[in-house]
PDB file of N, CA and C in Angstrom:
ATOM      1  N   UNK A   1       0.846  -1.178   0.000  1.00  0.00           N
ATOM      2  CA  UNK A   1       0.000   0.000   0.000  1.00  0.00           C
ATOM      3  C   UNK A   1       0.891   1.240   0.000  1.00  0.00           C
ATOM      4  N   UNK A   2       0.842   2.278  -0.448  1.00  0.00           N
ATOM      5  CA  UNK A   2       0.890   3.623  -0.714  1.00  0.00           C
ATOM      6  C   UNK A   2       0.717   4.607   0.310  1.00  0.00           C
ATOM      7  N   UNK A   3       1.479   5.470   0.647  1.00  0.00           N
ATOM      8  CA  UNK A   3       1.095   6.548   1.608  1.00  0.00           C
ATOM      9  C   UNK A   3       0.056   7.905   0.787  1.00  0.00           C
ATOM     10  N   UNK A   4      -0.841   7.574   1.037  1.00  0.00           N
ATOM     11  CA  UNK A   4      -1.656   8.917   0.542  1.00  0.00           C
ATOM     12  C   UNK A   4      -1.117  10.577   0.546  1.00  0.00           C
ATOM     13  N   UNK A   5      -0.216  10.501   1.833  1.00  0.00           N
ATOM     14  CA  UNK A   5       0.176  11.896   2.094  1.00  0.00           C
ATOM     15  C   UNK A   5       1.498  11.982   1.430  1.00  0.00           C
ATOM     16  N   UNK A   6       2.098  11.178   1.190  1.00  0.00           N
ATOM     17  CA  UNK A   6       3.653  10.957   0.339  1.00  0.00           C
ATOM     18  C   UNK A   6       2.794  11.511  -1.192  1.00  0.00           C
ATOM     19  N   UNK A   7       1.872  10.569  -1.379  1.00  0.00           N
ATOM     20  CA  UNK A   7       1.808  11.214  -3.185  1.00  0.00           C
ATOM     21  C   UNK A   7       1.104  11.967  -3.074  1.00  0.00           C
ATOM     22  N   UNK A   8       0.047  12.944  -2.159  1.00  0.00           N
ATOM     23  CA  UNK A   8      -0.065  14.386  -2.605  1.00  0.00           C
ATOM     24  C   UNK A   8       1.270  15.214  -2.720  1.00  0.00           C
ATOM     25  N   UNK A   9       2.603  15.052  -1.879  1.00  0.00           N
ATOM     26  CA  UNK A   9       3.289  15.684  -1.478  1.00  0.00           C
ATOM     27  C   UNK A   9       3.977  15.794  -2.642  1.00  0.00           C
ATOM     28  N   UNK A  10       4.162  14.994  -3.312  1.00  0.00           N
ATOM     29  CA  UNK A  10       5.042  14.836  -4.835  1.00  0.00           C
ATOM     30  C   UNK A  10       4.082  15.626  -6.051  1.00  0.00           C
ATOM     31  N   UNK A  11       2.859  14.978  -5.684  1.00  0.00           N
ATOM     32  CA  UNK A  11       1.688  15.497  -7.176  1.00  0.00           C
ATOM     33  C   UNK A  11       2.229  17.170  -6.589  1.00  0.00           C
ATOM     34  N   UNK A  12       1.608  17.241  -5.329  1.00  0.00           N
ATOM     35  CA  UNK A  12       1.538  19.176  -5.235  1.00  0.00           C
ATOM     36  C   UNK A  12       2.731  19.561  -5.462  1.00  0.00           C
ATOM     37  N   UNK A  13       4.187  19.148  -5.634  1.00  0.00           N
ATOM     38  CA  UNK A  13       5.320  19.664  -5.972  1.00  0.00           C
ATOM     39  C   UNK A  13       5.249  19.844  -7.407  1.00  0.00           C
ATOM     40  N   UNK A  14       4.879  18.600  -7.917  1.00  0.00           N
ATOM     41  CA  UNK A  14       4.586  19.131  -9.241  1.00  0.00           C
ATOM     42  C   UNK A  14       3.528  20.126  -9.816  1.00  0.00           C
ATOM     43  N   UNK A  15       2.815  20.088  -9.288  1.00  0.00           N
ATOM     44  CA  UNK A  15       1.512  21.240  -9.800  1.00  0.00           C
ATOM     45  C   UNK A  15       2.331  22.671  -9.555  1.00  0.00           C
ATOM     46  N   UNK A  16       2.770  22.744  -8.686  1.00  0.00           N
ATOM     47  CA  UNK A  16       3.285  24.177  -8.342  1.00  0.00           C
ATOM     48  C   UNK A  16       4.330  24.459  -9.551  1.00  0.00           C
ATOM     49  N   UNK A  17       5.210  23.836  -9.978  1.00  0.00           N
ATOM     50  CA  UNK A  17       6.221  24.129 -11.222  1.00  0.00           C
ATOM     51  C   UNK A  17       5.168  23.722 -12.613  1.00  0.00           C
ATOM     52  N   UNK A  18       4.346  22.868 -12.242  1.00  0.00           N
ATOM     53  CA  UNK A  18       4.024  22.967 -13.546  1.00  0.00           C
ATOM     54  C   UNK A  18       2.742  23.926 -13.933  1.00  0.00           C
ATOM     55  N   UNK A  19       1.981  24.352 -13.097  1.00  0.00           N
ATOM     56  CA  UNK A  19       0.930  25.300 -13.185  1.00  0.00           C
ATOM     57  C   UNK A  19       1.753  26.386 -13.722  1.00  0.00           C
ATOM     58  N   UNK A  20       2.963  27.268 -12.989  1.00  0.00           N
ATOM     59  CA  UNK A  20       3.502  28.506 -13.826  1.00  0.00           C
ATOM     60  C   UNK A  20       4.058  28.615 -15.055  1.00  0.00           C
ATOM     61  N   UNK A  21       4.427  27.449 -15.479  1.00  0.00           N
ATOM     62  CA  UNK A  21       4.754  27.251 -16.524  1.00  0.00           C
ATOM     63  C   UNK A  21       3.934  27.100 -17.798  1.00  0.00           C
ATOM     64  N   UNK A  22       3.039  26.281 -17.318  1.00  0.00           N
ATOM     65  CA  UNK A  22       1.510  26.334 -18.025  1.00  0.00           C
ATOM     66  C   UNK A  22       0.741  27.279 -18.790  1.00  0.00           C
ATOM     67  N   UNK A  23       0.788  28.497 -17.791  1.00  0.00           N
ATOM     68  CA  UNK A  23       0.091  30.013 -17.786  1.00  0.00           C
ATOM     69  C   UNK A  23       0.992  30.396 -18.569  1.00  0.00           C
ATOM     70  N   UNK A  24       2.441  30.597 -18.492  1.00  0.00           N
ATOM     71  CA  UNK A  24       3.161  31.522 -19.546  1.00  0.00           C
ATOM     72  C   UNK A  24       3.049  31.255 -21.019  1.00  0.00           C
ATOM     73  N   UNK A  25       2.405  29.665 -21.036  1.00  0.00           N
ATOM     74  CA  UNK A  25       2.477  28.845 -22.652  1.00  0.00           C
ATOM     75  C   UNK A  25       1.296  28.887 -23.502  1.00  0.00           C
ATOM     76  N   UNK A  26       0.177  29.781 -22.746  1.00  0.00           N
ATOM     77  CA  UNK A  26      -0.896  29.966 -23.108  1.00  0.00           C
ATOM     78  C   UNK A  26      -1.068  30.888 -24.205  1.00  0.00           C
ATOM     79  N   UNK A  27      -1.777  30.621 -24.748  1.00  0.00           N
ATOM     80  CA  UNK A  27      -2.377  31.608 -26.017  1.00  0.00           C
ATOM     81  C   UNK A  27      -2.890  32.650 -26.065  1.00  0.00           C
ATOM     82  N   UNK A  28      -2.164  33.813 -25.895  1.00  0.00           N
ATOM     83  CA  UNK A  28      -3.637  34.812 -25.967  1.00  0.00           C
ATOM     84  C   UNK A  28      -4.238  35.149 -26.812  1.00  0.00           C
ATOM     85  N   UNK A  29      -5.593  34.827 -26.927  1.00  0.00           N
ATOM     86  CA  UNK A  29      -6.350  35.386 -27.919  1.00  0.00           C
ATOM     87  C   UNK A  29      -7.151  36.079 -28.038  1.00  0.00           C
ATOM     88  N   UNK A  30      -7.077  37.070 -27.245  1.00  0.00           N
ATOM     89  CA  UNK A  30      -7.936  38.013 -26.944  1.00  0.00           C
ATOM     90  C   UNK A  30      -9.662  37.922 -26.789  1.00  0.00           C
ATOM     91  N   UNK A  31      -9.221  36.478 -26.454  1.00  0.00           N
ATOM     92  CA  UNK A  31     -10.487  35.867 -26.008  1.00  0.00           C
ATOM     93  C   UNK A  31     -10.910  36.313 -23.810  1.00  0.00           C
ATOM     94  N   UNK A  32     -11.849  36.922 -23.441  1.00  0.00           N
ATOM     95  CA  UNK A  32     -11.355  37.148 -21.915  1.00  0.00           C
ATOM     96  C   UNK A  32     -11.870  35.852 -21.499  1.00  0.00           C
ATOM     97  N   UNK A  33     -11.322  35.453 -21.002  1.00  0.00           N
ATOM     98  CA  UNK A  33     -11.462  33.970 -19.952  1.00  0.00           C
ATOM     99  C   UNK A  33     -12.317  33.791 -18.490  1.00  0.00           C
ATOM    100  N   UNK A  34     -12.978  33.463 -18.061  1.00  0.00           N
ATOM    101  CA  UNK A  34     -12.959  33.578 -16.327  1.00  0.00           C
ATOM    102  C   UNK A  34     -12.767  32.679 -15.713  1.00  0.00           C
ATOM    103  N   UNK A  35     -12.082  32.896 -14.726  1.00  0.00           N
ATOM    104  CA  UNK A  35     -11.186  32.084 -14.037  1.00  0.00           C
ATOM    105  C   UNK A  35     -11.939  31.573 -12.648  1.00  0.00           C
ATOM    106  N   UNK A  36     -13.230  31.595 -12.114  1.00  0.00           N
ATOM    107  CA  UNK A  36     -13.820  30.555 -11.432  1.00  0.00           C
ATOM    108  C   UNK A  36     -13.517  29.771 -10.230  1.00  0.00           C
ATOM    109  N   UNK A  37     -13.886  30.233  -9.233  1.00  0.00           N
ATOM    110  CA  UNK A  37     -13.211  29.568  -8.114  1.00  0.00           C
ATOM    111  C   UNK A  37     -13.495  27.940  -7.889  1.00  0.00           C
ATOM    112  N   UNK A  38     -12.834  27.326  -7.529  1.00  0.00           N
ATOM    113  CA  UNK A  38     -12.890  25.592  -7.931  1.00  0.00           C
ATOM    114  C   UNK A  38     -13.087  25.727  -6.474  1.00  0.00           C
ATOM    115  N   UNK A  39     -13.678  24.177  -5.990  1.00  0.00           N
ATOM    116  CA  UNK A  39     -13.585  23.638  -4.704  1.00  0.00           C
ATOM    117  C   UNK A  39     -12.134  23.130  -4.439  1.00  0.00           C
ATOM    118  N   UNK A  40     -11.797  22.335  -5.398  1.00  0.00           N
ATOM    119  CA  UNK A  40     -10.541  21.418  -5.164  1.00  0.00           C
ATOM    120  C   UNK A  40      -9.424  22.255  -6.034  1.00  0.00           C
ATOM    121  N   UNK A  41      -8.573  22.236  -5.842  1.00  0.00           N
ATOM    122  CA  UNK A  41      -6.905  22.322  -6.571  1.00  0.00           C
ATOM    123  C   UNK A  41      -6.638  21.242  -7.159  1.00  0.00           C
ATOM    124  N   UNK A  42      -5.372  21.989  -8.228  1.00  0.00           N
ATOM    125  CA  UNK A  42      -5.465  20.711  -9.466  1.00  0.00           C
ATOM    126  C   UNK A  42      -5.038  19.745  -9.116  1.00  0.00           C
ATOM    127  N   UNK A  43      -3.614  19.891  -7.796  1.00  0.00           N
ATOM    128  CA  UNK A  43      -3.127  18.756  -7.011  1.00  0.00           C
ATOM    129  C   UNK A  43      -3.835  17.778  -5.782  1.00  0.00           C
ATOM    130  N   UNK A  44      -4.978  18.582  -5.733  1.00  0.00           N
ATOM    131  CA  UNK A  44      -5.869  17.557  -5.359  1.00  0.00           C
ATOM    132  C   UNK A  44      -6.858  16.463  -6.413  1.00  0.00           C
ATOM    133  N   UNK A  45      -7.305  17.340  -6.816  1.00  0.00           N
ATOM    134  CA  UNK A  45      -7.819  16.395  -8.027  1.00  0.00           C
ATOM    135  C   UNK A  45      -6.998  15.150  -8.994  1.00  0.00           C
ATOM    136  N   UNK A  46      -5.808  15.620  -9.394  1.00  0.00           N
ATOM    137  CA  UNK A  46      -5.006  14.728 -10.089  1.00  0.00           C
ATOM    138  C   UNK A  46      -4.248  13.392  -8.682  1.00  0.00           C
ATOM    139  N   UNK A  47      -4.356  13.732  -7.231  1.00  0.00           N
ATOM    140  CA  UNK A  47      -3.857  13.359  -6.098  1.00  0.00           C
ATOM    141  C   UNK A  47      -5.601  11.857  -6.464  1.00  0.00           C
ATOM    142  N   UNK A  48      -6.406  12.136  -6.425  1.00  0.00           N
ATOM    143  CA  UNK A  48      -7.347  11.434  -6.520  1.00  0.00           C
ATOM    144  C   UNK A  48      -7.423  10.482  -7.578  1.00  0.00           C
ATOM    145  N   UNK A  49      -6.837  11.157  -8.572  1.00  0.00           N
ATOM    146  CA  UNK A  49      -7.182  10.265 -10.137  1.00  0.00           C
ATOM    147  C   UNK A  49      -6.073   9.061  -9.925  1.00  0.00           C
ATOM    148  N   UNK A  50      -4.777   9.891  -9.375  1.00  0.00           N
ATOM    149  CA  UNK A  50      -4.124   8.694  -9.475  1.00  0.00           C
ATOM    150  C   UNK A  50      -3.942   7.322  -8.351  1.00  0.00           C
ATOM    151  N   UNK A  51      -4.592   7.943  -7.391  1.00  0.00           N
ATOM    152  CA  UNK A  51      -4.589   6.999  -6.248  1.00  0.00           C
ATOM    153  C   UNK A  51      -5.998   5.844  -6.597  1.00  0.00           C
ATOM    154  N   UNK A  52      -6.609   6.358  -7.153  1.00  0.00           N
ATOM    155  CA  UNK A  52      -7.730   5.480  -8.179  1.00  0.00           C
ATOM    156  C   UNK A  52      -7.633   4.312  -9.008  1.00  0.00           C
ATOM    157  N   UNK A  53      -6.676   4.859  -9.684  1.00  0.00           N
ATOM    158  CA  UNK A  53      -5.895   4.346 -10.715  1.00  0.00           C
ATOM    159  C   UNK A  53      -5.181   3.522 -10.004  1.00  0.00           C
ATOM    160  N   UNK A  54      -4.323   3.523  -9.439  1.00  0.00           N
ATOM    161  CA  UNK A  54      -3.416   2.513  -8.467  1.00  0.00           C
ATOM    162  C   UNK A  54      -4.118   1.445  -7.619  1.00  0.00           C
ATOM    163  N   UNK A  55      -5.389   1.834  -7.467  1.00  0.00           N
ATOM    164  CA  UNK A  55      -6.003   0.587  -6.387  1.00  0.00           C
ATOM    165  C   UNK A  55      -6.593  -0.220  -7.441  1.00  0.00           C
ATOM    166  N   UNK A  56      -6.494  -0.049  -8.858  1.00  0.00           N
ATOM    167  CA  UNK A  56      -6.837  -0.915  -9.863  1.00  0.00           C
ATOM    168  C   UNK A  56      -8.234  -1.258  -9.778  1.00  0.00           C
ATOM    169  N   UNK A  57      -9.397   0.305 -10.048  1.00  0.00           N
ATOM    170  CA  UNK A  57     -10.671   0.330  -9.806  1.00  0.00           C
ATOM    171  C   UNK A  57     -11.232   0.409 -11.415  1.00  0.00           C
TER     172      UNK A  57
END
């Protein structure tokens, strides 16, 4: 078994370098966007998908 708090700790390391990087690669198209407050963060959400994925559901 897997420590749940070990792989948020890795996913959220990654979200943080890869979210800024993300934003700079974006397109502008002078399209205005809105940006929407979420319940969850992306490192929570992707923290879920993959612990999912791993219990082979």
């Amino acid at each position: 078994m897997f420590s749940l708090d070990a792989l948020f700790c890795h996913v959220d390391d990654f979200c943080q370098t890869f979210e800024g990087q993300w934003h700079k690669k974006l397109l502008k198209g002078g399209v205005i966007r809105r940006n929407r407050a979420k319940s969850l963060c992306l490192s929570e959400i992707m923290t879920i998908l993959i612990a999912f994925h791993q219990n082979h559901y």
